[in-house]
Protein backbone atom coordinates (compact mmCIF):
# COMPACT_ATOMS: atom_id res chain seq x y z
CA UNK A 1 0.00 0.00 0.00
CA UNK A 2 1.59 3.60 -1.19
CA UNK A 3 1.33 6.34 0.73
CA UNK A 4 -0.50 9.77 -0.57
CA UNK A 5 1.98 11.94 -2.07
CA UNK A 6 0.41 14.97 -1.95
CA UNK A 7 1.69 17.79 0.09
CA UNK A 8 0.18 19.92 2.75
CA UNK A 9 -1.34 23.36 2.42
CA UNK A 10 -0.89 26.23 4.30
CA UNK A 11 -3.49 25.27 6.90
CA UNK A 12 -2.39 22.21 8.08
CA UNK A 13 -1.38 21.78 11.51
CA UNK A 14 2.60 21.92 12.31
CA UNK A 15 1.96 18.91 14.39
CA UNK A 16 1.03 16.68 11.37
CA UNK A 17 3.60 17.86 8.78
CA UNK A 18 6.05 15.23 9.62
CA UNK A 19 4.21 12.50 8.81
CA UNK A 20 2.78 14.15 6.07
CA UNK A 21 6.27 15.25 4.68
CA UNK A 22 7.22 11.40 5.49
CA UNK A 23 4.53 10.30 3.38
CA UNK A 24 5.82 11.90 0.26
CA UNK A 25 8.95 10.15 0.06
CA UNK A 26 7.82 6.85 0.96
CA UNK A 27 5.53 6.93 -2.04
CA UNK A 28 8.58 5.34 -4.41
CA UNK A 29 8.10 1.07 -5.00
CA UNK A 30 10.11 -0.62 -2.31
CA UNK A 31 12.17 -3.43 -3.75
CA UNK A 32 10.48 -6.04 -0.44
CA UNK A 33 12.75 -9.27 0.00
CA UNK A 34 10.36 -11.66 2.38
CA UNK A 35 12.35 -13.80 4.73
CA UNK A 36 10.25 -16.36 6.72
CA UNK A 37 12.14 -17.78 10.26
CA UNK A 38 10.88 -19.27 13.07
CA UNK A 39 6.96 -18.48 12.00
CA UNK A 40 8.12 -15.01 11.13
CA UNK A 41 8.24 -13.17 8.49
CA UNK A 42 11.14 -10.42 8.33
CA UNK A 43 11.36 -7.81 5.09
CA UNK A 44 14.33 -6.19 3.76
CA UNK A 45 12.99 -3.26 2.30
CA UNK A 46 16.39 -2.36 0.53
CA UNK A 47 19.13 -0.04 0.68
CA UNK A 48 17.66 3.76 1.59
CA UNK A 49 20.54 5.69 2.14
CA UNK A 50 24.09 6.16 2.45
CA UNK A 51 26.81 8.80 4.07
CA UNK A 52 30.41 9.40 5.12
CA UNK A 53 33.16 10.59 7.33
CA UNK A 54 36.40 11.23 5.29
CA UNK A 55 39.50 9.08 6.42
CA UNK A 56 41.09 12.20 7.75
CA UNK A 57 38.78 12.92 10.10
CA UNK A 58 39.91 13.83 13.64
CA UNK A 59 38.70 13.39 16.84
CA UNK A 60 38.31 15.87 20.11
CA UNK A 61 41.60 15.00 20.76
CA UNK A 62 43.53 15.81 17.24
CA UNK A 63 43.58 12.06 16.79
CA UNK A 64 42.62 10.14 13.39
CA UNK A 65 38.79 9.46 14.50
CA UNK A 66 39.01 5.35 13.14
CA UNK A 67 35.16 4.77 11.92
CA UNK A 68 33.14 2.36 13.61
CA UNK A 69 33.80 -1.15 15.28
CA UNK A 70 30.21 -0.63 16.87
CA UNK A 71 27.88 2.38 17.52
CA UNK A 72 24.30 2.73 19.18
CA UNK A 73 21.29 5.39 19.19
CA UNK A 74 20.61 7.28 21.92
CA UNK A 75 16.54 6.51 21.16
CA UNK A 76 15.56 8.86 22.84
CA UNK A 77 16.70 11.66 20.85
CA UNK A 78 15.20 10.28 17.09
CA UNK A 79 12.80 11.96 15.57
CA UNK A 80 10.96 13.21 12.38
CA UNK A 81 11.72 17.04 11.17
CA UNK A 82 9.36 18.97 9.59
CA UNK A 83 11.40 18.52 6.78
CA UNK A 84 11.08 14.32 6.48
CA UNK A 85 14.47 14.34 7.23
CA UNK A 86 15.44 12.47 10.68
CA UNK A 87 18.31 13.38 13.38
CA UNK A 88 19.69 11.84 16.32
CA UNK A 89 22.46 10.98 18.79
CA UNK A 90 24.68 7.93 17.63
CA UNK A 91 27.53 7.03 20.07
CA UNK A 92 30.61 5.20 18.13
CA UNK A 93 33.88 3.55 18.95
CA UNK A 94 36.67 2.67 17.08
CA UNK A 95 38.96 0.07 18.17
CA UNK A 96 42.85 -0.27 18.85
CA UNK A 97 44.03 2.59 16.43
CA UNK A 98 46.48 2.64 13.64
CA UNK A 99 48.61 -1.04 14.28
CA UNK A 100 49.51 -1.73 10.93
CA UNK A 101 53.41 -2.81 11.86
CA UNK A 102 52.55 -3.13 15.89
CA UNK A 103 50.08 -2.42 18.33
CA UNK A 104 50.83 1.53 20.18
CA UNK A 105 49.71 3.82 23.15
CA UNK A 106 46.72 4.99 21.49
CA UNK A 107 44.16 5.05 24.36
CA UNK A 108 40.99 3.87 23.70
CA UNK A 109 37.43 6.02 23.67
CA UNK A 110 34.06 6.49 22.59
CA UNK A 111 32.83 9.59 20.44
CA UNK A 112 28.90 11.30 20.41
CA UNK A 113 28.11 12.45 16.67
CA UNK A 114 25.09 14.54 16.12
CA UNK A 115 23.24 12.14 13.09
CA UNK A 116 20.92 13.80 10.05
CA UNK A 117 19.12 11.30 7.66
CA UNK A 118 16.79 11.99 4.75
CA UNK A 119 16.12 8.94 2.95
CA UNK A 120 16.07 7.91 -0.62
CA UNK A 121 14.03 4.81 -1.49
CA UNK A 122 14.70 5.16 -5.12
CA UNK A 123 18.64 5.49 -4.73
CA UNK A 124 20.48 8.73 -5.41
CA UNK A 125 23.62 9.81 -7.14
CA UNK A 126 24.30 11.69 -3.99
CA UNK A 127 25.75 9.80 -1.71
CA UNK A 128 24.68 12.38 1.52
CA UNK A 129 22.01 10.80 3.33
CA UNK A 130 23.17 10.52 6.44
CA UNK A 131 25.10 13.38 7.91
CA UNK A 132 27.79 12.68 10.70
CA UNK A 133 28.52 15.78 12.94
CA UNK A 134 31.22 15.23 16.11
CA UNK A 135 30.15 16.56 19.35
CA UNK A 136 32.24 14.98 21.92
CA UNK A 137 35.40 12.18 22.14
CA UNK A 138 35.58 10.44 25.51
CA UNK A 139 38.42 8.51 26.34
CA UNK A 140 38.29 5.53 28.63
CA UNK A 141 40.30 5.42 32.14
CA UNK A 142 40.40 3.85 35.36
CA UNK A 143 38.84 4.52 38.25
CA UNK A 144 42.00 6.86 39.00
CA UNK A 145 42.33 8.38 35.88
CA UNK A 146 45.14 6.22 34.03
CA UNK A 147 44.14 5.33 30.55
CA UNK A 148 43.45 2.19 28.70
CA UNK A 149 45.54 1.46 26.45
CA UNK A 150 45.88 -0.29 22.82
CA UNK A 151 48.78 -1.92 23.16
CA UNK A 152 48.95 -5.68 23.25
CA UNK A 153 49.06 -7.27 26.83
CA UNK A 154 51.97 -9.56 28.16
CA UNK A 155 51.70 -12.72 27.09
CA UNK A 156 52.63 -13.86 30.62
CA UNK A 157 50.70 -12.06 33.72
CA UNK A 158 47.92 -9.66 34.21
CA UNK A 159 46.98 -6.58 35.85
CA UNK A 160 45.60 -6.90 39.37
CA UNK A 161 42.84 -4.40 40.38
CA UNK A 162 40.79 -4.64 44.07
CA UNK A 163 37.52 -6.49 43.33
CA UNK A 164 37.50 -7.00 39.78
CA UNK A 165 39.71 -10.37 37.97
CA UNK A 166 43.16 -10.78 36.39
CA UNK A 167 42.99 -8.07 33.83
CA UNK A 168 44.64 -8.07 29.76
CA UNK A 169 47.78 -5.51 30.90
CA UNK A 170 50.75 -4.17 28.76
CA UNK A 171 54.06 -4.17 29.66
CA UNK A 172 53.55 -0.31 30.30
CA UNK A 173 51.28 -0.96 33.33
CA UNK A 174 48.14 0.04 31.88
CA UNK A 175 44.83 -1.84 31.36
CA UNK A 176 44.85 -3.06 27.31
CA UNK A 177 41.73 -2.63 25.74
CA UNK A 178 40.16 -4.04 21.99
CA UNK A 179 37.21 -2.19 22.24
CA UNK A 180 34.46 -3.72 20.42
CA UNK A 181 30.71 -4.14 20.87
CA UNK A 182 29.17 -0.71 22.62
CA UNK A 183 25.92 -0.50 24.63
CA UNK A 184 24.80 2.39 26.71
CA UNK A 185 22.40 1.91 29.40
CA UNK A 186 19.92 4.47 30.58
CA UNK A 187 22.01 5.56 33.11
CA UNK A 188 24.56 6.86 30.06
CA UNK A 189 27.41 4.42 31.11
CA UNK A 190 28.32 1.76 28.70
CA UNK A 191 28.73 -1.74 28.49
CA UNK A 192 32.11 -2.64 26.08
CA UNK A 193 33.20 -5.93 24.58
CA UNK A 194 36.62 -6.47 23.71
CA UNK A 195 39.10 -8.34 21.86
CA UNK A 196 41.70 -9.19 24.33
CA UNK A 197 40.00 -10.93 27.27
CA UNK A 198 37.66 -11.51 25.84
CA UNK A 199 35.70 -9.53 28.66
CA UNK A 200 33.02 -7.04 28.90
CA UNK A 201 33.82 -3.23 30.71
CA UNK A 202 31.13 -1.25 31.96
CA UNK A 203 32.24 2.04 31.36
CA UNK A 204 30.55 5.69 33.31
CA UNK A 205 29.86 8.13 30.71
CA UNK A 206 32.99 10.34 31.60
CA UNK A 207 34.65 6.72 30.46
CA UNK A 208 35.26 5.62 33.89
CA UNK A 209 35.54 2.19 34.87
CA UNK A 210 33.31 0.76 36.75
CA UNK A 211 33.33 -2.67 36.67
CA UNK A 212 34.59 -5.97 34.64
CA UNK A 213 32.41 -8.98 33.39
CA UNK A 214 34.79 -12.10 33.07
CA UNK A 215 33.27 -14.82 30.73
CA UNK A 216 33.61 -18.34 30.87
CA UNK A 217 36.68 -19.78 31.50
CA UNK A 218 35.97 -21.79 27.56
CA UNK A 219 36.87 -18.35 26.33
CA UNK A 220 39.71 -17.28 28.26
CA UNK A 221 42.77 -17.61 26.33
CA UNK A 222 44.95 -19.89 28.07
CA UNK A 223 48.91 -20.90 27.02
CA UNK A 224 50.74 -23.39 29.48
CA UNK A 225 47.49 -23.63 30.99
CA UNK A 226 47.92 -20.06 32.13
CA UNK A 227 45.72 -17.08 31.29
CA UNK A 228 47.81 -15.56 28.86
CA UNK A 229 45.58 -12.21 26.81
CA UNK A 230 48.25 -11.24 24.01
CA UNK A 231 47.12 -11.57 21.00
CA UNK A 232 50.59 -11.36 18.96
CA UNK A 233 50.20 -8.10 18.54
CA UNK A 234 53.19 -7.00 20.48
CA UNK A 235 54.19 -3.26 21.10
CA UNK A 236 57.29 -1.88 19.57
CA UNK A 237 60.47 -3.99 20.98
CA UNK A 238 58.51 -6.59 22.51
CA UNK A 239 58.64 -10.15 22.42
CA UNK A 240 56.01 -12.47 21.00
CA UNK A 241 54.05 -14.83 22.55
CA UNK A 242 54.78 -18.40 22.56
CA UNK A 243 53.34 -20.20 21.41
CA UNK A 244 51.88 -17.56 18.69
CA UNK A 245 47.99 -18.15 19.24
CA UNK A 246 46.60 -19.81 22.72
CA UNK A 247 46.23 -23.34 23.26
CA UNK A 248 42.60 -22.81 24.47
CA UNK A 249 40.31 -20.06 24.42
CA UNK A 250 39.31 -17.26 21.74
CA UNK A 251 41.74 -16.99 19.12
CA UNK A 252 43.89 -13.82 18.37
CA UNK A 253 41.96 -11.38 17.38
CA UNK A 254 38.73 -13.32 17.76
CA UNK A 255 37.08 -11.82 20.88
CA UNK A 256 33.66 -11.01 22.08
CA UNK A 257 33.10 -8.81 18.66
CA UNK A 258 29.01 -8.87 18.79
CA UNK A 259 27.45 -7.33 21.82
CA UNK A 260 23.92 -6.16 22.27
CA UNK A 261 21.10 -5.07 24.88
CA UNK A 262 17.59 -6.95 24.19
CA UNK A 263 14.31 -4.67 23.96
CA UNK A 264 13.52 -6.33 27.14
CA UNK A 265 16.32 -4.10 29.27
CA UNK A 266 17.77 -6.57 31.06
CA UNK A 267 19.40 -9.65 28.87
CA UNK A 268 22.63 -8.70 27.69
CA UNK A 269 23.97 -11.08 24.63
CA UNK A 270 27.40 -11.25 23.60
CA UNK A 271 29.02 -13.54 20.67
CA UNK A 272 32.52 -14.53 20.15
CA UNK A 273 33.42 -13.75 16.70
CA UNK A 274 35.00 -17.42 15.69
CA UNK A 275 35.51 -20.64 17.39
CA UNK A 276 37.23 -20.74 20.30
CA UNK A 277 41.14 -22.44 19.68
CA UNK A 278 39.67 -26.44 21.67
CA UNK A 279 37.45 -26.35 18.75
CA UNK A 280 39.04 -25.55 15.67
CA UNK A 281 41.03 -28.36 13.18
CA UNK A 282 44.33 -26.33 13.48
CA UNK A 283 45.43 -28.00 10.37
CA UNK A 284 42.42 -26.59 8.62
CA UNK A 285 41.54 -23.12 11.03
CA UNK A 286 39.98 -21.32 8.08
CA UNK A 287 37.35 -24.03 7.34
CA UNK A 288 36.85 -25.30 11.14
CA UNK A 289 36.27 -22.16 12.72
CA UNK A 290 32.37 -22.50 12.48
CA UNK A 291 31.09 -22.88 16.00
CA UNK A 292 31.28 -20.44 18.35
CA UNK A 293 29.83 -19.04 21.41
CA UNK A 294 26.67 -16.94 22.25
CA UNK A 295 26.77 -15.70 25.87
CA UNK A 296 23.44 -14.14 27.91
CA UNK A 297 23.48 -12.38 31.00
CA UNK A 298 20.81 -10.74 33.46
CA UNK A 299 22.00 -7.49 33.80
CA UNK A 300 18.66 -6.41 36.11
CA UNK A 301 20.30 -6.95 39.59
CA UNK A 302 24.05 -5.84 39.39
CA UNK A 303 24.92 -4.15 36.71
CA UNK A 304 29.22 -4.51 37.36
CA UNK A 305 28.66 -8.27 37.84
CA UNK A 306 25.02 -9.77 36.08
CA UNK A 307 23.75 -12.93 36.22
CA UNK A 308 25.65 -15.55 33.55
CA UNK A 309 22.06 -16.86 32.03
CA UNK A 310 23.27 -18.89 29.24
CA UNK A 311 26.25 -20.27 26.87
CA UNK A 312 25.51 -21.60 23.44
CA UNK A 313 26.56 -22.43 20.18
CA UNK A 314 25.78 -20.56 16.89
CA UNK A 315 26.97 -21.91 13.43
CA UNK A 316 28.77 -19.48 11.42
CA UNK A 317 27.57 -19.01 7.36
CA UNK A 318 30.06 -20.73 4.89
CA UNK A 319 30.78 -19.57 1.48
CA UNK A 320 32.81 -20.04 -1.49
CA UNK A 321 36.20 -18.41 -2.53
CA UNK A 322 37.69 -19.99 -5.53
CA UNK A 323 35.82 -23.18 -4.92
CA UNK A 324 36.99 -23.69 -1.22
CA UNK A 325 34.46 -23.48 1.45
CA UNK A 326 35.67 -20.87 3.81
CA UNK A 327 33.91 -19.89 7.13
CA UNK A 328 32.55 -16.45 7.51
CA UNK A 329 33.63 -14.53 11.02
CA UNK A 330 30.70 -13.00 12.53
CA UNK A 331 31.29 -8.90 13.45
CA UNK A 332 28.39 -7.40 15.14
CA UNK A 333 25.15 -8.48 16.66
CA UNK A 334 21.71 -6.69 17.09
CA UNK A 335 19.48 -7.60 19.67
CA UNK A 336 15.75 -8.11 18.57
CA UNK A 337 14.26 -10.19 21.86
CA UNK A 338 16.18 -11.75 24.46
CA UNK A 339 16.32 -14.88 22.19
CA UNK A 340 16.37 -13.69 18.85
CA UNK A 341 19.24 -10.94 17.36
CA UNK A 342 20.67 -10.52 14.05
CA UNK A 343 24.32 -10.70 13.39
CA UNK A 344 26.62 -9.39 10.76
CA UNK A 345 29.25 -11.83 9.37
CA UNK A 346 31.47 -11.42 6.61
CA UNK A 347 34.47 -12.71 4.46
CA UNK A 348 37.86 -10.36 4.46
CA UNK A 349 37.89 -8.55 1.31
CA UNK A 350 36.96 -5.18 -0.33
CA UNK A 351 38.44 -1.97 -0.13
CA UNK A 352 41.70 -1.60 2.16
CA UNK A 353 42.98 -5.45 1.36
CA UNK A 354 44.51 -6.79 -1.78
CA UNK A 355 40.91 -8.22 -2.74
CA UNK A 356 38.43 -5.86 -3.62
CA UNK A 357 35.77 -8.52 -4.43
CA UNK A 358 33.97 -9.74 -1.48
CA UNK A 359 32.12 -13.29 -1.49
CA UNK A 360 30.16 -12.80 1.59
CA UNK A 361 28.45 -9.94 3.80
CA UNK A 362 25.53 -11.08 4.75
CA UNK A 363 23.23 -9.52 8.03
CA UNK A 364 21.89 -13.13 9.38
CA UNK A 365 18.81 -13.59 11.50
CA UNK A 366 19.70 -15.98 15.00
CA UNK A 367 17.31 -17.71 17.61
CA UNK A 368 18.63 -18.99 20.45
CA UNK A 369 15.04 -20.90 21.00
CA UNK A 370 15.44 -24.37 21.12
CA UNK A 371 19.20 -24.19 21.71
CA UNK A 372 21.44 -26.33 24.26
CA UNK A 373 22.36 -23.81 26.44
CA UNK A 374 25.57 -25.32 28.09
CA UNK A 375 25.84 -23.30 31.53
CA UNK A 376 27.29 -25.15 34.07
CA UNK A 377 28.95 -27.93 32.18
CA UNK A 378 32.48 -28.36 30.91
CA UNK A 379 32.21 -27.35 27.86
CA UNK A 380 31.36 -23.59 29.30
CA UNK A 381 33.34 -24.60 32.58
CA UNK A 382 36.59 -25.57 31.14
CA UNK A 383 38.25 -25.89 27.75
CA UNK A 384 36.46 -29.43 26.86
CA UNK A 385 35.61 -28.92 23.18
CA UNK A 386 32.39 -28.65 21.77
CA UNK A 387 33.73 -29.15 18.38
CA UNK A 388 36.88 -31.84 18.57
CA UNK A 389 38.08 -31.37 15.25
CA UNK A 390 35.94 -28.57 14.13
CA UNK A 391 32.78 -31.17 13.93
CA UNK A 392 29.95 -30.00 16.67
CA UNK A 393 28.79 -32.46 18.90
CA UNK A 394 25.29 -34.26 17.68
CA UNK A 395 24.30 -33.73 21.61
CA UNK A 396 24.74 -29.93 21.13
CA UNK A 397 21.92 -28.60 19.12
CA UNK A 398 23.40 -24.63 18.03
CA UNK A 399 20.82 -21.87 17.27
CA UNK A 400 18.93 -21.42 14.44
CA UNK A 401 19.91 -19.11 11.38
CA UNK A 402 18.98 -17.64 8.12
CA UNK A 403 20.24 -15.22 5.56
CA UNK A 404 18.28 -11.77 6.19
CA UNK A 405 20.08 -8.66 4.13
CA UNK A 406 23.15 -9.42 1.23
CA UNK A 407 25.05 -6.27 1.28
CA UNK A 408 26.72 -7.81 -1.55
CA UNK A 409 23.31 -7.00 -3.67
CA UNK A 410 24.73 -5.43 -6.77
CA UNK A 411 21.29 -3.93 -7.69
CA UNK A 412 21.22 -2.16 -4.06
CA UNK A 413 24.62 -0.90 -4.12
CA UNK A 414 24.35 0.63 -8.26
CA UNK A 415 21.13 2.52 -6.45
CA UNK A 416 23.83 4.60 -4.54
CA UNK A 417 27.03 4.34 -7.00
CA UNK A 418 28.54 2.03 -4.55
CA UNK A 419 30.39 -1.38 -5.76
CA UNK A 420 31.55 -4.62 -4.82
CA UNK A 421 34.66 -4.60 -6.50
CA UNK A 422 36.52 -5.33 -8.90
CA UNK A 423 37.88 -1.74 -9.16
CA UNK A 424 39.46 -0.88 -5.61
CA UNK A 425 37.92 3.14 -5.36
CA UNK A 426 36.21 4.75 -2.66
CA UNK A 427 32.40 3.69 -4.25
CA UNK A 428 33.84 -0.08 -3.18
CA UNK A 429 32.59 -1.03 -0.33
CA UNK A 430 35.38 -1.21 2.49
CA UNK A 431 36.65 -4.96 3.95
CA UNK A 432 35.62 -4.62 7.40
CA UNK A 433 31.29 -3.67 8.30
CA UNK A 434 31.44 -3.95 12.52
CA UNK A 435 28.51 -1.79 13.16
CA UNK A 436 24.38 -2.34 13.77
CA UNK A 437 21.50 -0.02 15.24
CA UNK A 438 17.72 0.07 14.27
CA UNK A 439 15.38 3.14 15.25
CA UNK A 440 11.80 3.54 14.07
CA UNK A 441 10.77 5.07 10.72
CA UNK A 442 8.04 6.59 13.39
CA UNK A 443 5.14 5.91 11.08
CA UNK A 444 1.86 5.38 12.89
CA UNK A 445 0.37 3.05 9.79
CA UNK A 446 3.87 1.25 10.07
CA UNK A 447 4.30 0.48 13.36
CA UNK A 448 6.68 -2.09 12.51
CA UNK A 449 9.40 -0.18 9.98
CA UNK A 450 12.66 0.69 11.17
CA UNK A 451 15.47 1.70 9.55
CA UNK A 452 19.04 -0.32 10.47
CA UNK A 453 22.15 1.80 10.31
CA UNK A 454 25.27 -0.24 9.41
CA UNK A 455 28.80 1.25 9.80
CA UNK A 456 32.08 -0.23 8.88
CA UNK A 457 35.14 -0.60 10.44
CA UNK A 458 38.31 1.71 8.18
CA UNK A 459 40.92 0.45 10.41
CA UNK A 460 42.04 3.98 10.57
CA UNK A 461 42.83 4.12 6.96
CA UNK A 462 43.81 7.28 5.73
CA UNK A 463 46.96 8.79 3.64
CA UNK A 464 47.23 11.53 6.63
CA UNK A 465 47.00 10.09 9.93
CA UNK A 466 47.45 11.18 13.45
CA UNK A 467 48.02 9.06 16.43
CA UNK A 468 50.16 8.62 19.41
CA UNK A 469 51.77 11.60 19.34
CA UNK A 470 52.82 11.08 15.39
CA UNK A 471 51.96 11.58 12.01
CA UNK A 472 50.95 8.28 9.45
CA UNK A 473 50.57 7.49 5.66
CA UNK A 474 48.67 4.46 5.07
CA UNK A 475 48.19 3.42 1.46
CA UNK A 476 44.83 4.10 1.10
CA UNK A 477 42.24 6.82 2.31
CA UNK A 478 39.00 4.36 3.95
CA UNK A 479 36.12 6.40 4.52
CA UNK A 480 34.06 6.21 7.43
CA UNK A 481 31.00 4.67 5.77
CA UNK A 482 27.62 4.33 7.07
CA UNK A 483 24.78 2.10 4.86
CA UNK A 484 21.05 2.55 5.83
CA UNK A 485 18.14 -0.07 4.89
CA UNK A 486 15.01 -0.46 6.07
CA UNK A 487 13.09 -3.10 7.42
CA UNK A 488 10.03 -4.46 8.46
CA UNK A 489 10.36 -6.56 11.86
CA UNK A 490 7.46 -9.14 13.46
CA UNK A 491 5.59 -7.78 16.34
CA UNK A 492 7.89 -10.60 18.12
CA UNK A 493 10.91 -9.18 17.25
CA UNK A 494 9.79 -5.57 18.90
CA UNK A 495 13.49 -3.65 18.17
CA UNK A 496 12.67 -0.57 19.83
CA UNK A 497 13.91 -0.92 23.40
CA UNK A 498 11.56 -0.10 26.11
CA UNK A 499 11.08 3.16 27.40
CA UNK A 500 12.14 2.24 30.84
CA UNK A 501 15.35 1.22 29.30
CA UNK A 502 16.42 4.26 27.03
CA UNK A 503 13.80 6.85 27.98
CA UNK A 504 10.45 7.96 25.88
CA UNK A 505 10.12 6.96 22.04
CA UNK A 506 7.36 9.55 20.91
CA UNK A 507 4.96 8.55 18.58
CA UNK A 508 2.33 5.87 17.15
CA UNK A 509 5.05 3.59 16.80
CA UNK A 510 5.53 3.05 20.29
CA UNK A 511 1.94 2.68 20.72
CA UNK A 512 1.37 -0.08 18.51
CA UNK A 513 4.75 -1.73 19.34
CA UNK A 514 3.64 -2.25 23.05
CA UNK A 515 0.05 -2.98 22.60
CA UNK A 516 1.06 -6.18 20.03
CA UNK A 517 4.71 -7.46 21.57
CA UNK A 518 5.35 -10.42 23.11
CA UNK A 519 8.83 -12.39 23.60
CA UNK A 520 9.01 -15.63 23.38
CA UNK A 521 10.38 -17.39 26.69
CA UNK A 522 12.20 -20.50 26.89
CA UNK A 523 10.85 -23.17 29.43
């Protein structure tokens, strides 16, 4: 059903112009691909819009500003313009800087951007949709003001801190941090997932630290049995780790990477981006690397040290490359109900890396419903392997999965000028997409419509850098990119968070979300 495109006259109330402004530019044919999943249905509604932050960009601090390895609305501050145009608060974070020959001092943060979107349905030649505005960089500390740092901890020891567990620590002294998945809480602090413990921080909203979320001891890295956090990344002049990856635990570079807050305010879900090292094939890492963990807390009693609710397994997607069946690593997650998220995963090529073809990018939808949730046994306990060999268990039964949004879709992209491959320009899209946040389209007849804001990862890519203290030329400029779609969700899959949990969502959309939403409990 279109929506009337006619426009208002001069008597019509100010307080209706939005949605009548909204109406005219939703009147263009959406190109609707129907996914059905669990008695669902889900509808990708297509690419809307598109915007960017040159690779130059600098921070508060004078620093290269490094894109997005997650981000999150502030919900509370969306809304429709008289204009149809939208603006908001997004909150970003990059990760461990520049480390193209070693990991460096660069101290982790978050930033607040001021967000403008006007969509185009139809595509555009512009590519100026979304508008990115910094207002603030906050950089995280400790408690007594010492920053995080990027650098890569000892492979042997860990930082002690009163009431909180053996931390990742550089040879420096200070607390190393791979920020990754962001989530703020209503409060304004923050929960972070990183690389390196792979724990979660909850962070105050100056970026002080206020407490530490240790997983299960199946994702610890361990070497000689030993904790052991570095990820073989070392800092300038120091050594290696032996041996190179751990013998148990996430792999290097394979931390909690997906991290989300469910509409329901209080289950927080992270996922490991790969198999943990007991259950790869190490002969074969690339093709074993399939199962990996999905961890749930209850974050509505403590929120420094919630309730561990569940472990499980989710398979990651396969795909082709040259014939070989290669395992895709999963980069963000989006919470839709406490059981039920969507998750971003994704081969290694495209702009920035030698191959500028990707084979895979694909936005999946996951439900933990019906999954073995392994809390409490070894296989969560200790480092016994749910996969020997790569091959799951046939006890184990993972989550469920299905293909939701390609962002390989060639038709999409052309809509926008934007290319996968072959030519390695800045209208190819970039190796690395880390970022996922829905808000409502805020239309009363579509109570349902939301668009979902995914932002990629530019490794702090540019020709003139800043970081550290020092200048840097990489070898290519990697903008900041940010991809809009929109989508229709089920009244099960209610993506708006509650207005408890991120304060008041004007609107008809609200309205109809909480008269018709339901979650789906497992027994």
């Amino acid at each position: 059903m279109h929506h009337s495109s006619s426009l208002p006259s001069a008597s019509t109330p100010r307080a209706t112009l939005p949605l009548l402004v909204l109406a005219s530019f939703l009147a263009a044919p959406l190109a609707a691909q129907i996914v059905n999943f669990n008695g669902d249905t889900y509808t990708n509604h297509g690419l809307v819009g598109v915007g960017f932050l040159p690779a130059n960009t600098l921070d508060q601090f004078g620093e290269t500003f490094g894109s997005f390895s997650a981000f999150t609305f502030d919900q509370s501050t969306w809304k429709l313009n008289n204009d149809g145009s939208y603006s908001g608060t997004l909150y970003t974070q990059p990760d461990r800087g520049y480390n193209a020959a070693s990991t460096t001092n660069y101290v982790p943060r978050y930033n607040e951007l001021a967000l403008t979107f006007t969509p185009a349905p139809s595509g555009s030649a512009s590519q100026n949709q979304v508008g990115l505005t910094l207002v603030n960089t906050t950089k995280f500390t400790e408690s007594n003001g010492t920053p995080f740092t990027s650098l890569d901890p000892t492979s042997s020891g860990f930082g002690t801190r009163p009431g909180l567990p053996p931390l990742p620590q550089a040879f420096n002294g200070r607390l190393s941090l791979d920020a990754e998945g962001i989530v703020r809480l209503s409060d304004g602090s923050f929960y972070v997932s990183d690389e390196y413990g792979p724990y979660i921080y909850r962070f105050a909203s100056n970026g002080e630290l206020l407490g530490v979320i240790r997983p299960p001891e199946a994702l610890i890295p361990k070497r000689a049995g030993a904790d052991s956090f570095a990820s073989n990344n070392p800092g300038v002049g120091q050594p290696v780790p032996v041996p190179a990856n751990p013998t148990a635990g996430r792999q290097n570079n394979q931390g909690l990477e997906g991290l989300s807050l469910a509409p329901d305010g209080k289950t927080l879900i992270a996922v490991l981006q790969s198999a943990a090292r007991q259950d790869l094939n190490t002969a074969s890492v690339p093709t074993s690397r399939q199962n990996t963990h999905v961890l749930t807390y209850d974050i509505s009693t403590d929120l420094n040290n919630p309730t561990l609710t569940g472990d499980y397994v989710v398979q990651l997607p396969t795909y082709l490359d040259n014939g070989a069946v290669r395992v895709a690593a999963q980069s963000e997650i989006l919470a839709l109900t406490d059981t039920t998220f969507l998750m971003l995963a994704r081969d290694g090529n495209g702009l920035g890396v030698a191959n500028p073809t990707s084979n895979y990018r694909n936005i999946l939808l996951v439900d933990l419903e019906g999954a073995t949730n392994l809390l409490g046994t070894p296989y969560s306990n200790g480092t016994t392997p749910i996969a020997p060999n790569g091959q799951l268990l046939a006890s184990i039964a993972p989550a469920t999965t299905s293909p939701f949004i390609n962002m390989n879709d060639a038709a999409e992209l052309a809509k926008f000028g934007l290319t996968n491959g072959p030519i390695n320009n800045a209208n190819n899209l970039s190796e690395k997409w880390e970022a996922l946040s829905l808000v409502s389209v805020l239309d009363p007849a579509k109570p349902f419509d939301y668009f979902l804001f995914v932002g990629n990862d530019n490794d702090f890519l540019t020709t003139s850098g800043f970081q550290d203290g020092a200048a840097y030329s990489a070898s290519v400029d990697n903008n900041s990119a940010v991809l809009v779609y929109r989508v229709t969700l089920p009244a099960s899959a209610a993506a708006v968070p509650e207005p408890s949990t991120y304060g008041f969502i004007a609107g008809a959309a609200l309205l109809g979300l909480l008269a018709v939403r339901r979650f789906r409990r497992r027994a």
